[in-house]
Protein backbone atom coordinates (compact mmCIF):
# COMPACT_ATOMS: atom_id res chain seq x y z
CA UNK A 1 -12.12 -25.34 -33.74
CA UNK A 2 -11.80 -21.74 -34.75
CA UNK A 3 -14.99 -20.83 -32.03
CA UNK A 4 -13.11 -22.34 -29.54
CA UNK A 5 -10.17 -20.20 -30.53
CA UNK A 6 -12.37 -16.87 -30.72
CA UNK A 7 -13.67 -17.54 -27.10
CA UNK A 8 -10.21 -18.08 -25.15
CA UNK A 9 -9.19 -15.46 -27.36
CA UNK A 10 -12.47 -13.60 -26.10
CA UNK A 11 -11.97 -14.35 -22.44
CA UNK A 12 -8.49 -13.60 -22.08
CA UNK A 13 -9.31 -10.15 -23.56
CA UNK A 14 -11.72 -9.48 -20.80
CA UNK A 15 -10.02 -11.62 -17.85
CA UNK A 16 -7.28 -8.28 -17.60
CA UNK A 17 -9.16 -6.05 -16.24
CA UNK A 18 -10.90 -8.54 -13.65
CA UNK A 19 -7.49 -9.32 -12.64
CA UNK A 20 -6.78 -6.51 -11.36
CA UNK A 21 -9.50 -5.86 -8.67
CA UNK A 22 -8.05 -4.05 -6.09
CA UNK A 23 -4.82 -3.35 -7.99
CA UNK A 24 -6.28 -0.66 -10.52
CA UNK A 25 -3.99 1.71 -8.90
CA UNK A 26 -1.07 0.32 -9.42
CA UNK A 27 -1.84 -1.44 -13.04
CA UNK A 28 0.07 1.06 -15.19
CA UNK A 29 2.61 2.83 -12.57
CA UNK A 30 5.60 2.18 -11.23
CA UNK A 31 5.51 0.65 -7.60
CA UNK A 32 8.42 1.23 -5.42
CA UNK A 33 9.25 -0.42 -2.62
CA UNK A 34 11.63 0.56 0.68
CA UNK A 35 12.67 -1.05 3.24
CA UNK A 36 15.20 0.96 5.32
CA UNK A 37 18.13 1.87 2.59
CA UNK A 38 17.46 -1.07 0.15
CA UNK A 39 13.99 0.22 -2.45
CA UNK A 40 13.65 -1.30 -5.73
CA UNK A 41 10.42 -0.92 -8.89
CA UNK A 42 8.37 -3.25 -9.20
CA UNK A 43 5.78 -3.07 -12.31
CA UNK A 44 1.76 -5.42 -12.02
CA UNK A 45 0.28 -6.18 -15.34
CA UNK A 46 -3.32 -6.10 -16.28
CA UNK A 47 -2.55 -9.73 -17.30
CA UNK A 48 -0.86 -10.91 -13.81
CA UNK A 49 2.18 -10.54 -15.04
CA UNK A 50 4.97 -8.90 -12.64
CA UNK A 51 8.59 -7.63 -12.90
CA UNK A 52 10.95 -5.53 -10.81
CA UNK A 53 14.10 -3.53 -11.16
CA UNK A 54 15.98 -6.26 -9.19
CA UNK A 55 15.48 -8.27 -12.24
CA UNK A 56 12.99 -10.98 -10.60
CA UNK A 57 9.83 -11.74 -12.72
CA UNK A 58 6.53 -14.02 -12.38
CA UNK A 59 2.95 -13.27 -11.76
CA UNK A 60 0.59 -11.67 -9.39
CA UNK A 61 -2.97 -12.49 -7.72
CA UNK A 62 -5.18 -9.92 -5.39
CA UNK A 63 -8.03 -11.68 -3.58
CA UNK A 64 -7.75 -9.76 -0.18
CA UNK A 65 -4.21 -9.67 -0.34
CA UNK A 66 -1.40 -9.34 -2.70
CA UNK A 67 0.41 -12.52 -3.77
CA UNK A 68 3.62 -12.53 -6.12
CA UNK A 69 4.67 -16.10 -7.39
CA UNK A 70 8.87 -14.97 -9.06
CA UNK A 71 11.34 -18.10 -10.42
CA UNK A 72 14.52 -17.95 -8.41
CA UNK A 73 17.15 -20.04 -8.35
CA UNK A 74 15.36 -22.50 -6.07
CA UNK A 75 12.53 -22.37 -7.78
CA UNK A 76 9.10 -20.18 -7.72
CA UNK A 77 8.54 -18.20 -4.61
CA UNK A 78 5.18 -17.01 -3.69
CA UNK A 79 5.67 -13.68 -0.77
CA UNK A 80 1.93 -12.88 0.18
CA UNK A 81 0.84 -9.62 2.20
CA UNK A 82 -1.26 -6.25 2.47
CA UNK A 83 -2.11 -3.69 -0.37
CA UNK A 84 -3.61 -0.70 -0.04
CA UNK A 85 -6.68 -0.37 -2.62
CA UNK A 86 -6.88 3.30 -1.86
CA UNK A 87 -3.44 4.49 -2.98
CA UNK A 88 -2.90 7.50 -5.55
CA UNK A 89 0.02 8.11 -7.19
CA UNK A 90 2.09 9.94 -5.63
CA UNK A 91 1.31 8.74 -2.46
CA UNK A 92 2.62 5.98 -0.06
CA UNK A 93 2.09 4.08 2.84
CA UNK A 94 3.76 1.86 5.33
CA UNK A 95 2.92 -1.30 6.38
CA UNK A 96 4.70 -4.62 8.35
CA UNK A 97 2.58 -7.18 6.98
CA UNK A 98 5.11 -8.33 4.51
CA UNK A 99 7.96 -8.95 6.86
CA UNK A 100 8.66 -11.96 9.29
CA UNK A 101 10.12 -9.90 11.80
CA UNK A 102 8.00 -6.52 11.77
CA UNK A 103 10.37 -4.83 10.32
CA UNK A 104 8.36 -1.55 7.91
CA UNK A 105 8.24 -1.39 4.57
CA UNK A 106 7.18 1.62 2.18
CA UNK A 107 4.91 1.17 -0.43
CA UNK A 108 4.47 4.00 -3.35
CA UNK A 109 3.19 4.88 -6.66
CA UNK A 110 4.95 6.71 -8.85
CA UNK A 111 2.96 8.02 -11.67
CA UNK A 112 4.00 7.08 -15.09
């Protein structure tokens, strides 16, 4: 029993880091998010966990795209869209791919 312990212990240390993939840039910052007056922080966990300043919390997956599962009211919500693997902080970028109606959103990280 205590090996089997060890090794989810073991691969839970090292799954982190996989997670992560194309999200190493913003693991650690601050991500903050516009869309015309309305922005808000949002913060991804090595471990896939995610929170944002509008108080909304749940978990995160990258496998070509960016997928955030948060509990609401009516239950989990999973929003899916573009990320930009190349980002600095600092910088930002603008993409539609998260909206239903094309509307733009701006994407950047703020270093921490």
């Amino acid at each position: 029993m205590k090996h089997f312990v060890l090794a989810g212990a073991a691969v839970l240390a090292l799954s982190g880091p996989a997670l992560a993939g194309g999200m190493d840039n913003a693991v650690g910052h601050t991500v903050r998010v516009t869309a015309g007056e309305d922005s808000f922080d949002a913060w991804f966990h090595a471990d896939g966990a995610y929170s944002d300043s509008r108080g909304l919390s749940g978990s995160w997956s990258y496998d070509e795209q960016l997928c955030v599962t948060v509990s609401t009211e009516e239950g989990p919500q999973t929003s899916c869209g573009p990320w930009n693997p190349d980002l600095s902080a600092g910088e930002s970028w603008s993409t539609t791919g998260w909206s239903e109606d094309g509307s733009a959103i701006t994407v950047q990280i703020v270093a921490s």
